[in-house]
N, C-alpha and C. Protein backbone atom coordinates (compact mmCIF):
# COMPACT_ATOMS: atom_id res chain seq x y z
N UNK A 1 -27.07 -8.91 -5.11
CA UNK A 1 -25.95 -9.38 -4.32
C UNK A 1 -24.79 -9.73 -5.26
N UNK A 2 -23.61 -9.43 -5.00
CA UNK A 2 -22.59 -9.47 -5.26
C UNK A 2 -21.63 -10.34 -5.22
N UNK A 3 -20.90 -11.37 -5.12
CA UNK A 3 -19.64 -11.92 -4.23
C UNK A 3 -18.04 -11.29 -4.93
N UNK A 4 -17.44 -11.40 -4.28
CA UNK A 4 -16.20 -10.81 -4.25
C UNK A 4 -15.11 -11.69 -3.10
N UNK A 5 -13.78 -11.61 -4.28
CA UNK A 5 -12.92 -12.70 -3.26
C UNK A 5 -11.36 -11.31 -2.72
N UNK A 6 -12.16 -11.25 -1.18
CA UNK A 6 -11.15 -10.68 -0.06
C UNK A 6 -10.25 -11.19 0.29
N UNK A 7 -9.22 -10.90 0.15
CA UNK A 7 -8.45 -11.14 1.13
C UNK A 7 -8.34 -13.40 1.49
N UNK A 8 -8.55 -14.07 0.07
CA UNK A 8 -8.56 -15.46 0.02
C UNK A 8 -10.06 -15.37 0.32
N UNK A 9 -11.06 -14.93 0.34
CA UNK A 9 -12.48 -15.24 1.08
C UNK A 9 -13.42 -14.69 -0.02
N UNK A 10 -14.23 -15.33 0.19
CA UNK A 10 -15.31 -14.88 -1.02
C UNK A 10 -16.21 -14.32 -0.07
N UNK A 11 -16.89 -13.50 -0.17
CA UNK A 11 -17.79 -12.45 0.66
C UNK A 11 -18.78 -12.04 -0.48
N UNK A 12 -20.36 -11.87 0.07
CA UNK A 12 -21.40 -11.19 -0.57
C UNK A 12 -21.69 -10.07 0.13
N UNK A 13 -21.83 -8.87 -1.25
CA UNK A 13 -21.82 -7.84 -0.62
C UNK A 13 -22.79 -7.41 -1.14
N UNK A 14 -23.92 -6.36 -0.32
CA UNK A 14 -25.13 -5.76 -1.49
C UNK A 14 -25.41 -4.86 -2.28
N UNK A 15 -23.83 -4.46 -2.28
CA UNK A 15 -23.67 -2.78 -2.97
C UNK A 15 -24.00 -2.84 -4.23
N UNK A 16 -24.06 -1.48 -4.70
CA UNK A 16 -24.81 -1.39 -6.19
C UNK A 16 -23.44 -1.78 -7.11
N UNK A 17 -23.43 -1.84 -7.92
CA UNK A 17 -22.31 -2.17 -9.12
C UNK A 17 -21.36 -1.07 -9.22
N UNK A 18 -22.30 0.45 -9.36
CA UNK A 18 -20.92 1.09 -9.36
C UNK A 18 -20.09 1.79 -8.04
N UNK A 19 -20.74 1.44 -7.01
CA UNK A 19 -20.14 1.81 -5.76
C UNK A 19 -18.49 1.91 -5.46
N UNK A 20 -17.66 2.62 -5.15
CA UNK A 20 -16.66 2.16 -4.90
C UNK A 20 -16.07 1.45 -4.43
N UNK A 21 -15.16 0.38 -5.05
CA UNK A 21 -14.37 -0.72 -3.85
C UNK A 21 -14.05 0.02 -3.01
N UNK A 22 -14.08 1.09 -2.67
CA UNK A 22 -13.23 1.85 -1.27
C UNK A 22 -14.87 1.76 0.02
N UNK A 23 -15.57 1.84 -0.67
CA UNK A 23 -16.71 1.77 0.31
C UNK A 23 -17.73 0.84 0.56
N UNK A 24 -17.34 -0.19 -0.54
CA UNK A 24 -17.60 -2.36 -0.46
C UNK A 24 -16.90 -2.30 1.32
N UNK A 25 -15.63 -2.17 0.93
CA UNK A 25 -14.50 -2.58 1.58
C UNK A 25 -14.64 -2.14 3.14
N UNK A 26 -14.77 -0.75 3.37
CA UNK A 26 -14.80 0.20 4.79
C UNK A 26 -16.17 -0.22 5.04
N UNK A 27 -17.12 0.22 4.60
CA UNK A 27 -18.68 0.41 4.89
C UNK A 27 -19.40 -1.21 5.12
N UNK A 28 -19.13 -1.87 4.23
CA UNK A 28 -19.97 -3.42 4.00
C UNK A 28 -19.12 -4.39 5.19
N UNK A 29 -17.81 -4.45 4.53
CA UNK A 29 -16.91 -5.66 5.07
C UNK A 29 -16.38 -4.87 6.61
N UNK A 30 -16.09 -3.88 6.71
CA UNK A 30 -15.68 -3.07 7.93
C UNK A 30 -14.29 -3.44 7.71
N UNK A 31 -13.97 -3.20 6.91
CA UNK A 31 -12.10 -3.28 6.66
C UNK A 31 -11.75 -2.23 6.58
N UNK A 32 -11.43 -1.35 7.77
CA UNK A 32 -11.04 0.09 7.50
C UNK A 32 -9.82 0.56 7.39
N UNK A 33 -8.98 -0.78 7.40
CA UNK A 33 -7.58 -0.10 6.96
C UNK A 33 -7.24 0.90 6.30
N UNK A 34 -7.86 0.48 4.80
CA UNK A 34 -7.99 1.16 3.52
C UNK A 34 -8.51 2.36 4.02
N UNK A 35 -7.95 3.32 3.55
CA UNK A 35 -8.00 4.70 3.29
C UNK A 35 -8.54 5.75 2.65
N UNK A 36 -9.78 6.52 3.10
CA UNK A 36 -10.19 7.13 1.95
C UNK A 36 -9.17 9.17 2.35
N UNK A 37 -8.97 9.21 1.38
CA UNK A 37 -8.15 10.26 1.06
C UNK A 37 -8.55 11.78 0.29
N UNK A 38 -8.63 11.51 -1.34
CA UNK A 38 -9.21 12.48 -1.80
C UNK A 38 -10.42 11.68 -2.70
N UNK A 39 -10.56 10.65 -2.60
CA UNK A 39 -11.85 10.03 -3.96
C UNK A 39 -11.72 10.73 -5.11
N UNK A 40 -10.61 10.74 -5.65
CA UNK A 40 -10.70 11.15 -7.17
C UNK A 40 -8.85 10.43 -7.33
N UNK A 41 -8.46 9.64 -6.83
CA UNK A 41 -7.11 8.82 -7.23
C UNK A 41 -5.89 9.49 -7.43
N UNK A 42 -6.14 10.35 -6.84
CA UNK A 42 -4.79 11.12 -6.88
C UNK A 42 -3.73 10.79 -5.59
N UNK A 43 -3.88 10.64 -4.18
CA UNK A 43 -2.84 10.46 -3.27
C UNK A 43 -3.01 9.28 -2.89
N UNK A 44 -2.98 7.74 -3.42
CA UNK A 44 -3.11 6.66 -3.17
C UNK A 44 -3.38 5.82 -1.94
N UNK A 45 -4.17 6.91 -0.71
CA UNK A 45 -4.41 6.18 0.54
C UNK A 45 -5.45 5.05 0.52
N UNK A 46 -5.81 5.30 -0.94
CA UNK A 46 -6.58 3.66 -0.59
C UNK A 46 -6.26 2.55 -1.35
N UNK A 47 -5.14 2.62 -1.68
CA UNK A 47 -4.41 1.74 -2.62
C UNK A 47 -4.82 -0.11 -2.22
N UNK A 48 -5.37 -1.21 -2.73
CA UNK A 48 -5.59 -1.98 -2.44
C UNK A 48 -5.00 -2.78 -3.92
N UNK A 49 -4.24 -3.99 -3.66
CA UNK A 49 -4.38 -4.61 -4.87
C UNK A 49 -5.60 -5.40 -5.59
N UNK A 50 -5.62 -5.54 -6.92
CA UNK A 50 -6.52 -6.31 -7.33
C UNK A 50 -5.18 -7.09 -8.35
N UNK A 51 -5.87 -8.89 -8.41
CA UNK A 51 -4.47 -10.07 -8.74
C UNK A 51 -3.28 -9.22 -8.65
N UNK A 52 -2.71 -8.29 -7.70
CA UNK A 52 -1.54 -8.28 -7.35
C UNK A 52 -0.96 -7.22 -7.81
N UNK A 53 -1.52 -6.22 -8.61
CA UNK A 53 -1.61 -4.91 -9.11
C UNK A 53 -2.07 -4.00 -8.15
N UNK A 54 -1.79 -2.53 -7.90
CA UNK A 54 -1.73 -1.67 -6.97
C UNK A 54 -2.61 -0.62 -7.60
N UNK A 55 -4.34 -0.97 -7.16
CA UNK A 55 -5.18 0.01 -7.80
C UNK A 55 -6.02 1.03 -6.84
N UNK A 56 -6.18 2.11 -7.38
CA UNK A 56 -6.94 3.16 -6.05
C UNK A 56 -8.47 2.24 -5.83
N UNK A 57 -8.62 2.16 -4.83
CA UNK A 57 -10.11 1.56 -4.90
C UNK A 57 -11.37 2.67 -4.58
N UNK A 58 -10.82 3.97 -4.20
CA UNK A 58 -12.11 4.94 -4.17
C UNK A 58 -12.60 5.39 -5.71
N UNK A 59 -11.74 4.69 -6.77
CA UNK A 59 -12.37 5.15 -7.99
C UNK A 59 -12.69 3.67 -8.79
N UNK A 60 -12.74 2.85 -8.16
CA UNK A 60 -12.59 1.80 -8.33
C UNK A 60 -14.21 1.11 -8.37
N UNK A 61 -14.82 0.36 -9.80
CA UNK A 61 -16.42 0.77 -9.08
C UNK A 61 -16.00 -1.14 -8.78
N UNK A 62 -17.17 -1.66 -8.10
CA UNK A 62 -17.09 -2.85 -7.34
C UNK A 62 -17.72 -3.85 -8.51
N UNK A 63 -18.33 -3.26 -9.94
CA UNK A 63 -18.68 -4.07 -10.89
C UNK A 63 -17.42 -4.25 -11.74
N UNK A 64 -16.36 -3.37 -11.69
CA UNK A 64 -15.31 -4.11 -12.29
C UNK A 64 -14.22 -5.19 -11.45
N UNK A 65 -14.26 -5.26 -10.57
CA UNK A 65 -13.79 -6.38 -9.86
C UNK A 65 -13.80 -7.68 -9.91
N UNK A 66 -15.14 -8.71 -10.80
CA UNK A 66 -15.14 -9.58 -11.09
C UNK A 66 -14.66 -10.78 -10.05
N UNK A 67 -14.24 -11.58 -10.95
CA UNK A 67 -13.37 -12.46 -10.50
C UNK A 67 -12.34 -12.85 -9.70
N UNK A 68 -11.95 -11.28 -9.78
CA UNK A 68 -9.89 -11.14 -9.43
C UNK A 68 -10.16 -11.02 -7.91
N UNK A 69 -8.66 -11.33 -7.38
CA UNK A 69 -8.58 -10.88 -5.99
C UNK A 69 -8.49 -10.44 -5.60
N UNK A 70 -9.30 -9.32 -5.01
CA UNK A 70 -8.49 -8.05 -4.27
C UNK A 70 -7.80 -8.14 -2.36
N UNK A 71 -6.95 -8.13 -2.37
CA UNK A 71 -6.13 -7.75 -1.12
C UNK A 71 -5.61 -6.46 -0.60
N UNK A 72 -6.28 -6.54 0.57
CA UNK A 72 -6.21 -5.30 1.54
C UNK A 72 -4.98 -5.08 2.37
N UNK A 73 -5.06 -3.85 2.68
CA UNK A 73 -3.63 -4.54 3.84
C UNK A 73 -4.00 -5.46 5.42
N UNK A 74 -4.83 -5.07 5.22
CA UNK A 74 -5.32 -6.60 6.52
C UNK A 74 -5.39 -8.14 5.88
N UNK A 75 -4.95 -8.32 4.25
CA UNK A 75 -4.54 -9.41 3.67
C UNK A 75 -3.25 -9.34 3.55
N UNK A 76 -2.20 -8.20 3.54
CA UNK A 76 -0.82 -8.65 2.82
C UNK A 76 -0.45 -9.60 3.53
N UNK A 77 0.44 -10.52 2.80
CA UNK A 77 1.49 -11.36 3.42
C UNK A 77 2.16 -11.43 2.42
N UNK A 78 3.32 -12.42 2.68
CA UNK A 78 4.34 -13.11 2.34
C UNK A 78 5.21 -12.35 2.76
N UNK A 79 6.64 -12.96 1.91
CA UNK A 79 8.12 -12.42 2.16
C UNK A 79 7.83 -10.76 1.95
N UNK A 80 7.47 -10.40 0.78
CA UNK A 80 7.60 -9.13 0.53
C UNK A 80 6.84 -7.98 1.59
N UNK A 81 5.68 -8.83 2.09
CA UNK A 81 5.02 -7.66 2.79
C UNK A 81 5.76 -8.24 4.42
N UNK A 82 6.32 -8.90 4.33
CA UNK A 82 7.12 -9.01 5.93
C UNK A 82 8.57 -7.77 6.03
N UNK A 83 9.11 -8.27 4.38
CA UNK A 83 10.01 -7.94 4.59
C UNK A 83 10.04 -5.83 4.75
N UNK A 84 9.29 -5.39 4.16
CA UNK A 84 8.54 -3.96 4.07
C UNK A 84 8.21 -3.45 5.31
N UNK A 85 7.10 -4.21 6.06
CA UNK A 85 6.96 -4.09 7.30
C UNK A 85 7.98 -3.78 8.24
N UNK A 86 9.08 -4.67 8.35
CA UNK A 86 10.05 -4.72 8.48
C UNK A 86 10.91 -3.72 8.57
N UNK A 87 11.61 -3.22 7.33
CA UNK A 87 12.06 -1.96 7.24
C UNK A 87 11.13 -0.73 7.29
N UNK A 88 9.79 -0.64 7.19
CA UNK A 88 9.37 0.65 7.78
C UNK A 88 9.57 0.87 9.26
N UNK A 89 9.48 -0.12 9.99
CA UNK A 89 10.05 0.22 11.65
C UNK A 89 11.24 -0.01 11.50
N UNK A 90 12.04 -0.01 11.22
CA UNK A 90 13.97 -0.14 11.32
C UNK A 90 14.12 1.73 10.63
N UNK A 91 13.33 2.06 9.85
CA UNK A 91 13.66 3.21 9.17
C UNK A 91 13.12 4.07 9.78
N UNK A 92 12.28 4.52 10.45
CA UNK A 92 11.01 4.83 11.15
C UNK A 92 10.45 6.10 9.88
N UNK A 93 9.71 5.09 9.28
CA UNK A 93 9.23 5.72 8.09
C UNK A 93 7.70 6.68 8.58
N UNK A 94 7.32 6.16 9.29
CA UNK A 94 5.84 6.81 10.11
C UNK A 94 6.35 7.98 10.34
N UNK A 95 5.22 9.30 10.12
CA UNK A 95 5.08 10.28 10.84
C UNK A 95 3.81 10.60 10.73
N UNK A 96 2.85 11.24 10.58
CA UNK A 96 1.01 10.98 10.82
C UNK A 96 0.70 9.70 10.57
N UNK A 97 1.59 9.10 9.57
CA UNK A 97 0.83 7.48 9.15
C UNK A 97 -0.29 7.50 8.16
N UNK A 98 -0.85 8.28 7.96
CA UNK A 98 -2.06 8.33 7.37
C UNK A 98 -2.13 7.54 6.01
N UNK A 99 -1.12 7.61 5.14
CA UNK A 99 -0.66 7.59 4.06
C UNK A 99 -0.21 6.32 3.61
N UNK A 100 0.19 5.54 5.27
CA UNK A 100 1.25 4.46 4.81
C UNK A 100 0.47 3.30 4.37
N UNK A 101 -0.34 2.59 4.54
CA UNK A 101 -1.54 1.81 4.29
C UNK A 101 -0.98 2.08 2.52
N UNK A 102 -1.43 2.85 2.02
CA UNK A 102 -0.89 3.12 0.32
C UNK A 102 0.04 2.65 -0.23
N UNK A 103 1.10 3.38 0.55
CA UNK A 103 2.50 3.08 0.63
C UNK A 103 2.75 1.81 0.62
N UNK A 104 2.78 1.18 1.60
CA UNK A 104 3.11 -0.33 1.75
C UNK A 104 2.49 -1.04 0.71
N UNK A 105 1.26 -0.99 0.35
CA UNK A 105 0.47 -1.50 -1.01
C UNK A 105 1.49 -1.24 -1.90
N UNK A 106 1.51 0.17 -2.29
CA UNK A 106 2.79 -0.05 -3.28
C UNK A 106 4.09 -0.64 -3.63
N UNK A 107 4.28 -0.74 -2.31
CA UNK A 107 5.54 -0.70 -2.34
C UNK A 107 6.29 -2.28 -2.44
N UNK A 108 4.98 -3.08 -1.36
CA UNK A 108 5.36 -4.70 -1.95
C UNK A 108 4.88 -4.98 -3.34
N UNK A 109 3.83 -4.31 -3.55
CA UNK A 109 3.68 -4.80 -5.19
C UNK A 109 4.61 -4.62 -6.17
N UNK A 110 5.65 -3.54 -6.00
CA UNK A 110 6.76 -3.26 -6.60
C UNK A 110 7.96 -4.29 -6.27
N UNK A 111 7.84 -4.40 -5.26
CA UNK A 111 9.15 -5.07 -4.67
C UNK A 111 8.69 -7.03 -5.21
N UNK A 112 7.21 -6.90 -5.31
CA UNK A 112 6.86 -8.53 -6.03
C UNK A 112 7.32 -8.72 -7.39
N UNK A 113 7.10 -7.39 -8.09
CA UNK A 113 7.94 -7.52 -9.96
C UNK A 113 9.13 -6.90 -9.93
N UNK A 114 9.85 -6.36 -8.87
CA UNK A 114 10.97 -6.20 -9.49
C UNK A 114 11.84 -5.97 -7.87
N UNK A 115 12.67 -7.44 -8.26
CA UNK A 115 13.20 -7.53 -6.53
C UNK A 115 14.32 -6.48 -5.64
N UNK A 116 14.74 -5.77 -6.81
CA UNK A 116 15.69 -4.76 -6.30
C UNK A 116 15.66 -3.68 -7.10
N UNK A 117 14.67 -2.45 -6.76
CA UNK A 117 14.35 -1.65 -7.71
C UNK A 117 15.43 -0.19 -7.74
N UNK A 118 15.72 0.03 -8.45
CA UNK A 118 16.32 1.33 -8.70
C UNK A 118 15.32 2.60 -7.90
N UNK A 119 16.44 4.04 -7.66
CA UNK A 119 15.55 4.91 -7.93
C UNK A 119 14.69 4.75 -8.33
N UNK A 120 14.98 5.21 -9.97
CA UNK A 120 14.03 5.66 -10.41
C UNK A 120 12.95 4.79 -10.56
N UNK A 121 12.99 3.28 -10.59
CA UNK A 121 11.78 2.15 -10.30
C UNK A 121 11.21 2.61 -9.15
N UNK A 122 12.03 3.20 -8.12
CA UNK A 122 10.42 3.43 -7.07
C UNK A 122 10.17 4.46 -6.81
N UNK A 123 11.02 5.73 -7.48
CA UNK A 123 10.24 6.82 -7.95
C UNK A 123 8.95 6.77 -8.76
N UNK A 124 8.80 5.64 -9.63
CA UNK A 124 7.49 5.61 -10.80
C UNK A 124 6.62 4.76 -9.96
N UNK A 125 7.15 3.97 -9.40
CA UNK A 125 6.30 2.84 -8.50
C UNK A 125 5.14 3.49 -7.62
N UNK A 126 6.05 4.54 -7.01
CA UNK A 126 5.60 5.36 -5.70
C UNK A 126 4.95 6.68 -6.11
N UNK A 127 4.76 6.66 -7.21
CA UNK A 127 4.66 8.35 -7.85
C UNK A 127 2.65 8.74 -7.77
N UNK A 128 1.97 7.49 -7.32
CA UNK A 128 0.77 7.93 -7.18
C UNK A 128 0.45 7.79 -6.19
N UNK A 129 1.24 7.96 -4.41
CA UNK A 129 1.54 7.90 -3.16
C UNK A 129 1.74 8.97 -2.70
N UNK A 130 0.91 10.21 -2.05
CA UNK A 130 1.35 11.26 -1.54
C UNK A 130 1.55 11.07 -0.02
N UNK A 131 2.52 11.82 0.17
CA UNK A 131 2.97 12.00 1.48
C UNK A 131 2.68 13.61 2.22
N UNK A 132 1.58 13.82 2.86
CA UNK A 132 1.64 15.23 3.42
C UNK A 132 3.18 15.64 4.28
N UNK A 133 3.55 14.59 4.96
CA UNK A 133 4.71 14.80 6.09
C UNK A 133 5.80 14.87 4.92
N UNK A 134 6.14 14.33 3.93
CA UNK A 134 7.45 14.53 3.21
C UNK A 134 8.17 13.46 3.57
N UNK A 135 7.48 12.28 4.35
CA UNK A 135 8.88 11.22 4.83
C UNK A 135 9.16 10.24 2.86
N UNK A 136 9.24 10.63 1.98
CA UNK A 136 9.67 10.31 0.64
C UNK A 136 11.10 9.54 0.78
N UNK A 137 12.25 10.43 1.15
CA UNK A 137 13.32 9.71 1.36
C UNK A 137 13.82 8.51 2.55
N UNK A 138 12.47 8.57 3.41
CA UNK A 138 12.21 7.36 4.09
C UNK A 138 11.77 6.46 3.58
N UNK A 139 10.84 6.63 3.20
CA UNK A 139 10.16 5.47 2.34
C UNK A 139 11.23 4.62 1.37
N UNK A 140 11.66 5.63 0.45
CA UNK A 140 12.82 5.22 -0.75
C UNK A 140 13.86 4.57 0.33
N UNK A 141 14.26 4.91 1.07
CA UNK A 141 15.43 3.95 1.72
C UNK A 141 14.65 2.60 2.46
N UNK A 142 13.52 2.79 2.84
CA UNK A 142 13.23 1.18 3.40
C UNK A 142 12.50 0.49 2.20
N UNK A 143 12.22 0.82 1.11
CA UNK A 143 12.27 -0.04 -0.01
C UNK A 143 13.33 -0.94 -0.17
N UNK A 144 14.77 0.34 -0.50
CA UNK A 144 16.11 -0.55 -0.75
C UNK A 144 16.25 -1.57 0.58
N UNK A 145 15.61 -1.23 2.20
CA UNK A 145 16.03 -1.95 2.65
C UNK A 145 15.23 -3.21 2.71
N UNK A 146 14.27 -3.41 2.41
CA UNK A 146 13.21 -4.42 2.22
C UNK A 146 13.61 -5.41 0.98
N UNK A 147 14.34 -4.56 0.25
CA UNK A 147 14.64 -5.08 -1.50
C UNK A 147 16.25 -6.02 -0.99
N UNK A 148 16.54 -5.94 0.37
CA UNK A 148 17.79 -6.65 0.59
C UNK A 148 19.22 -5.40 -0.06
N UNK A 149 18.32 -4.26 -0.25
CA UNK A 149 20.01 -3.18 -0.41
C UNK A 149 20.69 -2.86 0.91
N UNK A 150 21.11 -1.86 0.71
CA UNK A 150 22.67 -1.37 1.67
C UNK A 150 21.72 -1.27 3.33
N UNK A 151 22.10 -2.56 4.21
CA UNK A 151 21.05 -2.28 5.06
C UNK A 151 21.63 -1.51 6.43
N UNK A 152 23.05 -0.88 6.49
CA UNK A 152 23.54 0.18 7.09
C UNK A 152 23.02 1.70 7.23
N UNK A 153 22.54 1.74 6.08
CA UNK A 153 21.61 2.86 5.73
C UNK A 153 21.00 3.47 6.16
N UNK A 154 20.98 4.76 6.40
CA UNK A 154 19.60 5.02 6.77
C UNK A 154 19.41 6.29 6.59
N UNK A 155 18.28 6.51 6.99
CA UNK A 155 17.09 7.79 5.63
C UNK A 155 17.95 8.58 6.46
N UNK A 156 17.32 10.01 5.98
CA UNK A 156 17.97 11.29 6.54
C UNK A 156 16.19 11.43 7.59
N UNK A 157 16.38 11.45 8.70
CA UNK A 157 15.49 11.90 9.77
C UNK A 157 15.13 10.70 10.31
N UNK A 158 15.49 9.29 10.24
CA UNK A 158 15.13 7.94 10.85
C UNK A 158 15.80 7.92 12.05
N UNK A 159 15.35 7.46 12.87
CA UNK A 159 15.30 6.83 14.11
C UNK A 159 16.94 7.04 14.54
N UNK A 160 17.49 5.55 13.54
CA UNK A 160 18.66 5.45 12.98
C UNK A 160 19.57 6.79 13.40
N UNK A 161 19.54 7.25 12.64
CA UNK A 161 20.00 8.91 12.38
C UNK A 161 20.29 9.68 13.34
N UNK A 162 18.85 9.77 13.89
CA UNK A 162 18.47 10.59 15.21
C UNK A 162 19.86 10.24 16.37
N UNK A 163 19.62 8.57 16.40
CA UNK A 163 20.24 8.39 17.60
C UNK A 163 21.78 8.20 17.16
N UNK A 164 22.36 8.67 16.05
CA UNK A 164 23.71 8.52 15.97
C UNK A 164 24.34 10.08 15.89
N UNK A 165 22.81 11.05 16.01
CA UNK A 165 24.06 12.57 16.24
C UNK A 165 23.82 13.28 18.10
């Protein structure tokens, strides 16, 4: 047996050591937010933080987890994950969705170290986040708008957009 601190909660889990946090998480705890995608860390749908860092958890084994906290997106909070939330429905960043669970992981963890990121900061931020649909320049604009940038804005194919041609 294991314990592990979720989401503020310490939970025992009986998985083997090197199991993936992606399948502690879905399979044990039934937190299926998290995303399994490709299991080899390449399109970040299961992006979960551990102390506040944005790590894939399908490659992720559950014996390196230790101590630290990991948060799911059925844990985010604060300003940053309100404010994200936020601008993904003002931007209408969704299109399958599949993806965004990642996304949003990333994207407040970025927006927690660096409050108004450049391009190219959330080009690198976002760069282990695939998007099958291509909504990229959605995303990048409800960052800036989450980050408190130009909040007139809006992506090329948002909601926004739609209803102003």
């Amino acid at each position: 047996m294991t314990t592990i601190k979720v989401n503020g909660q310490n939970m025992t889990v009986s998985a083997e050591p090197d199991t993936p946090l992606l399948w502690v998480l879905r399979g044990e705890l039934k937190m299926v937010g998290t995303k399994y995608g490709c299991g080899m860390a390449l399109c970040g749908a299961c992006t979960v933080h551990i102390d506040g860092e944005p790590v894939r958890s399908c490659v992720t084994p559950l014996s390196t987890v230790g101590n630290r906290e990991v948060t799911t997106i059925e844990g985010l909070h604060g300003k940053e994950a309100d404010a994200v939330r936020a601008a993904w429905l003002e931007i209408d960043v969704v299109q399958c969705g599949y993806c965004q669970v990642g996304q949003v992981m990333s994207a407040c963890a970025l927006l927690k170290k660096t409050s108004h990121p450049s391009d190219a900061e959330i080009d690198t931020a976002m760069s282990g986040n695939m998007c099958r649909c291509g909504t990229y320049p959605r995303i990048r604009a409800a960052i800036h708008r989450a980050a408190g940038g130009d909040q007139s804005a809006s992506a090329p194919g948002s909601a926004t957009e739609r209803a102003a041609r």
